[in-house]
Protein backbone atom coordinates (compact mmCIF):
# COMPACT_ATOMS: atom_id res chain seq x y z
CA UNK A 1 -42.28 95.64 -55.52
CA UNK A 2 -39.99 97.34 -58.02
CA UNK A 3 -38.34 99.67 -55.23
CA UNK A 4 -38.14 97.08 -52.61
CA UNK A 5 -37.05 93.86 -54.92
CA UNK A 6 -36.18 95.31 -58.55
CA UNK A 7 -34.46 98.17 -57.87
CA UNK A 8 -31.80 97.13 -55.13
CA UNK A 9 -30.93 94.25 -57.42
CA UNK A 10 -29.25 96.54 -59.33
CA UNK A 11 -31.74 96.54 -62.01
CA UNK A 12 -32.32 100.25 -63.09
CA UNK A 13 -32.91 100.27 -66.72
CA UNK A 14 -36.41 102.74 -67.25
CA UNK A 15 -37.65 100.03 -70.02
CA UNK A 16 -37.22 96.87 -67.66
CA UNK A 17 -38.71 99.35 -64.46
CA UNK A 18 -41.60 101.04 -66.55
CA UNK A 19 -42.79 97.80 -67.84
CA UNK A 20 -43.17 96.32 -64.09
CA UNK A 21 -44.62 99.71 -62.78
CA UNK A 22 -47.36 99.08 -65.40
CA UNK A 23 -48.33 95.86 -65.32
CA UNK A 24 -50.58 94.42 -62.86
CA UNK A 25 -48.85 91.38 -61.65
CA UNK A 26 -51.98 90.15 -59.66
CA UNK A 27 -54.27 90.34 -62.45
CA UNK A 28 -51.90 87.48 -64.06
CA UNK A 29 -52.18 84.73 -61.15
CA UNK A 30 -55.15 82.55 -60.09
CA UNK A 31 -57.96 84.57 -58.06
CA UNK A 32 -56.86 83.08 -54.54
CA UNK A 33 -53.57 84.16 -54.98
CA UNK A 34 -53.79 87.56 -55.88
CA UNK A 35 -52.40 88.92 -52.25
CA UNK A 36 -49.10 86.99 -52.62
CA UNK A 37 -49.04 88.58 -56.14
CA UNK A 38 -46.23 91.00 -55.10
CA UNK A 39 -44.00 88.58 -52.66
CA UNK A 40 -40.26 88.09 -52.98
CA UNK A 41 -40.24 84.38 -54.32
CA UNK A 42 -41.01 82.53 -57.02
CA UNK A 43 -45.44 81.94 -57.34
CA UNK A 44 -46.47 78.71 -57.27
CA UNK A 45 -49.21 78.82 -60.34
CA UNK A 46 -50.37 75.11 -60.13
CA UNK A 47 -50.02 72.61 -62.91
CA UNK A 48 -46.06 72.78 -63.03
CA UNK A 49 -46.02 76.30 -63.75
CA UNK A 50 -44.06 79.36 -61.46
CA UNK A 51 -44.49 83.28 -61.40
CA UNK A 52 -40.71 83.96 -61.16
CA UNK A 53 -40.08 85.89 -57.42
CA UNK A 54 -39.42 89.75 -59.46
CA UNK A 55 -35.76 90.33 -58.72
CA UNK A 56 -34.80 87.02 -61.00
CA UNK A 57 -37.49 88.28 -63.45
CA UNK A 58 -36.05 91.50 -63.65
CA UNK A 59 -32.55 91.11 -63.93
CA UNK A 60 -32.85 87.88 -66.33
CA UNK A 61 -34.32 90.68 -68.59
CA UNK A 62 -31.61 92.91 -67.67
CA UNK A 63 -29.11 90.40 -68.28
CA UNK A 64 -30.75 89.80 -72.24
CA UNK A 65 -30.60 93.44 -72.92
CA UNK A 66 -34.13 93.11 -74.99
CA UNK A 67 -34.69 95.98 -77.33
CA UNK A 68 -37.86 97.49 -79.88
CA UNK A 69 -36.72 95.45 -82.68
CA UNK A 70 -36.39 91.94 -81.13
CA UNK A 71 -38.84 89.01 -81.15
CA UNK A 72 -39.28 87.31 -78.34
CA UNK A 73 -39.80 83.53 -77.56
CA UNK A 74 -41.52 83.24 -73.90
CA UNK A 75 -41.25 79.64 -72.18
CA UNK A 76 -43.82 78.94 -69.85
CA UNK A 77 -45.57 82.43 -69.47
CA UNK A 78 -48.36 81.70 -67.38
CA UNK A 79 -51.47 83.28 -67.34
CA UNK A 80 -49.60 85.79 -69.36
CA UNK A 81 -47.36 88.46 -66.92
CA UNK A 82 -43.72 87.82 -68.38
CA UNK A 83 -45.34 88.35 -71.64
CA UNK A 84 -47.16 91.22 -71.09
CA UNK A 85 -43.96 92.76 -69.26
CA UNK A 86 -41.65 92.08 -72.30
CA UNK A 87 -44.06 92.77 -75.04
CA UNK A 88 -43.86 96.32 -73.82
CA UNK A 89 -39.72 96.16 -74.57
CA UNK A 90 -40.02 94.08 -77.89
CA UNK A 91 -41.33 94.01 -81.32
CA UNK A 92 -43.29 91.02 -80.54
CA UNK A 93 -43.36 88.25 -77.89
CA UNK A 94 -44.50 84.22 -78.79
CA UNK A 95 -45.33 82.67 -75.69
CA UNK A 96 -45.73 78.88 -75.21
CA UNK A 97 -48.07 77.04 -72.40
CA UNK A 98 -48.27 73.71 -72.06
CA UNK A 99 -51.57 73.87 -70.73
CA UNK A 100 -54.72 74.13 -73.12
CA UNK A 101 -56.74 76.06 -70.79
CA UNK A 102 -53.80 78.12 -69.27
CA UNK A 103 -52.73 78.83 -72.63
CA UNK A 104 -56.28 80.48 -73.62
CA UNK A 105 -56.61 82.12 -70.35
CA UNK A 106 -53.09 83.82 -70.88
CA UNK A 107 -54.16 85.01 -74.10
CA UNK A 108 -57.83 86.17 -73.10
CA UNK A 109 -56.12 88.42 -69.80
CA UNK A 110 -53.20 89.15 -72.56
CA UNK A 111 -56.02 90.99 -75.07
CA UNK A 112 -57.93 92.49 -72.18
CA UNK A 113 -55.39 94.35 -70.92
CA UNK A 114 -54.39 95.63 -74.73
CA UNK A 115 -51.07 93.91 -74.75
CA UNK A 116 -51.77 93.54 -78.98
CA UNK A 117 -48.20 92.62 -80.30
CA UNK A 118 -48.08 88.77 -78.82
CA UNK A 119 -49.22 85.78 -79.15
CA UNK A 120 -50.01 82.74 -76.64
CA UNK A 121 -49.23 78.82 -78.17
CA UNK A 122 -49.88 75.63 -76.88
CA UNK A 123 -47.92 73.39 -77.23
CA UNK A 124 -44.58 71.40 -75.49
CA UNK A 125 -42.05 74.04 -74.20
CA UNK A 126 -39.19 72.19 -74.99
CA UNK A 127 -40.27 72.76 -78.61
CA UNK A 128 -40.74 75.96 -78.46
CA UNK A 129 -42.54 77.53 -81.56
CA UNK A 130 -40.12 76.67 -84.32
CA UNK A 131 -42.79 78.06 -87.07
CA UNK A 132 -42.58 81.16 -85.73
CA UNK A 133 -38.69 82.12 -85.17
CA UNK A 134 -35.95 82.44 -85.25
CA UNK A 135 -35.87 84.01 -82.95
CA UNK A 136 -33.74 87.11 -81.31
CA UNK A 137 -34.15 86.48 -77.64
CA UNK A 138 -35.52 83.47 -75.56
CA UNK A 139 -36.47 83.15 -72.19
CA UNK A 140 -37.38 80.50 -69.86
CA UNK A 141 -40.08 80.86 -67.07
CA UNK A 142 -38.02 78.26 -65.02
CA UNK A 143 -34.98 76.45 -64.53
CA UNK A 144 -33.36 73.88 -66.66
CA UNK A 145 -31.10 71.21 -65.96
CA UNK A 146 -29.97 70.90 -70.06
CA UNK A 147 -31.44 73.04 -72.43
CA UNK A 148 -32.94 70.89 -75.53
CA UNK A 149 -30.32 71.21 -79.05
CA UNK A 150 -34.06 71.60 -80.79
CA UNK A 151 -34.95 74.91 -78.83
CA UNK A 152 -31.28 76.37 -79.70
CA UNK A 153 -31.72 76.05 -82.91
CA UNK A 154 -34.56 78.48 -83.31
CA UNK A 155 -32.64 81.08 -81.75
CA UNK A 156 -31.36 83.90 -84.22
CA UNK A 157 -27.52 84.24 -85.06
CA UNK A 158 -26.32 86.90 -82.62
CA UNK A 159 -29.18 85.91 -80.25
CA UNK A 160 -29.64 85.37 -76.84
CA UNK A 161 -31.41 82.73 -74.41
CA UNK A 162 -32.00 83.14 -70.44
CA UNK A 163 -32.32 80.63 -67.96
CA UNK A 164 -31.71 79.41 -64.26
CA UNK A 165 -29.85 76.51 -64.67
CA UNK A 166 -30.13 73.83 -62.27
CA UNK A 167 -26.81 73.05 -60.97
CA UNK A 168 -27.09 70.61 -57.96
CA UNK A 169 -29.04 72.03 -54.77
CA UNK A 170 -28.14 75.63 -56.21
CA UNK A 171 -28.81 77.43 -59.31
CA UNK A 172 -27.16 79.97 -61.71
CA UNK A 173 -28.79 82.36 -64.37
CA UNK A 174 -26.81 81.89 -67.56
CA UNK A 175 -26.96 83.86 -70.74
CA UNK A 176 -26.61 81.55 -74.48
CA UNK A 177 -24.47 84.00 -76.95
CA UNK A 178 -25.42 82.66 -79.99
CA UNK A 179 -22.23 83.17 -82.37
CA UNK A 180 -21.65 81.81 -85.65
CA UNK A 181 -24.08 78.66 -85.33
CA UNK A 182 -22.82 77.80 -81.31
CA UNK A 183 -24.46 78.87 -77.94
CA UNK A 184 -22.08 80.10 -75.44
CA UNK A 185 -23.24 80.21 -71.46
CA UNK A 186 -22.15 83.04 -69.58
CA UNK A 187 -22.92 83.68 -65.52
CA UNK A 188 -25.17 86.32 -65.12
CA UNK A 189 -26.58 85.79 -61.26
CA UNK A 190 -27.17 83.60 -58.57
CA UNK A 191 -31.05 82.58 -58.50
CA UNK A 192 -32.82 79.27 -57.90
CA UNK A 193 -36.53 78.25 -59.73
CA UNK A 194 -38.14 74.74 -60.42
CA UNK A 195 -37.09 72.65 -63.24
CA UNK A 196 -39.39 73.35 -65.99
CA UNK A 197 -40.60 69.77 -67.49
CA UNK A 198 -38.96 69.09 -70.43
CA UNK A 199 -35.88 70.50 -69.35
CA UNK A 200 -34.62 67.87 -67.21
CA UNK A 201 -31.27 66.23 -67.71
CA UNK A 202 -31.19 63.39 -69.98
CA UNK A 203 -30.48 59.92 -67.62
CA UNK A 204 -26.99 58.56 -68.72
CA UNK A 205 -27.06 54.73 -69.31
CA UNK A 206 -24.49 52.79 -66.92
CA UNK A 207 -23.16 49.59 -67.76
């Protein structure tokens, strides 16, 4: 996987590429779909939730440039494999789940395979985990159409937030600069994902 979809996507960096070479990605998805662990596209988990495809995975966390000393927010990890990638970049990595039973499972594969500097939440995703932050870096297991005011606000002044964002039939990884109390979206790549619930676009009233 990492020198067939990682690597040629220009993603090279040994912290990004030694995290993925050492996590078992099928240990993270339900039993019956552990032989499509490894495929080029995004992992349909069940229950609204998506296993990024490994090249938008990988250079989303290329694109935040996450280092020792940052704390993570994770939206949407799972049954736990962003999280266990990125706690082994970061200080620390809170992960939110919607999902009660997703969110334990997460943690209980999380704890079994040693990963001892994170932390699985339940809870709404467009919340994030406000009690916990600010945060330096967050990063969405998804896409978004509009990314909530709420969520922006728990990330850390000089911070950084990655998502696909939904833009029509196509979709664009972005990067939020956080400078001096205001996000600012940058392009980072070309990639496509579900819209994560929660992050939908807000209807407009018409008259």
């Amino acid at each position: 996987m990492v020198d067939t979809q990682v690597r040629p996507s220009d993603v090279t960096k040994f912290p990004i590429i030694d995290a993925m070479l050492n996590v078992p990605r099928e240990v993270f998805v339900p039993d019956h779909q552990r032989e499509a662990a490894y495929i080029g596209e995004t992992l349909d988990l069940g229950g609204g939730r998506v296993m990024l495809e490994p090249r938008n995975f990988a250079k989303l966390l290329d694109a935040l440039a996450i280092t020792p000393a940052d704390v993570v927010l994770d939206l949407g990890c799972g049954l736990g494999y962003s999280t266990a990638v990125i706690a082994r970049m970061a200080e620390f990595v809170v992960a939110v789940e919607d999902d009660a039973d997703r969110a334990n499972l997460a943690q209980e594969l999380l704890s079994e395979h040693g990963v001892d500097n994170a932390a699985v939440m339940n809870g709404a995703l467009a919340e994030g985990a406000a009690k916990s932050g600010p945060y330096d870096i967050i990063i969405l297991e998804g896409a978004a159409e509009e990314v909530p005011a709420g969520l922006l606000k728990q990330l850390k002044d000089g911070g950084r937030i990655g998502a696909i964002m939904a833009e029509g039939a196509l979709g664009v990884a972005r990067i939020g600069y956080k400078i001096d109390g205001v996000v600012n979206w940058r392009y980072a790549f070309n990639a496509s994902a579900p819209v994560v619930a929660g992050f939908e676009k807000t209807p407009s009233f018409a008259f």
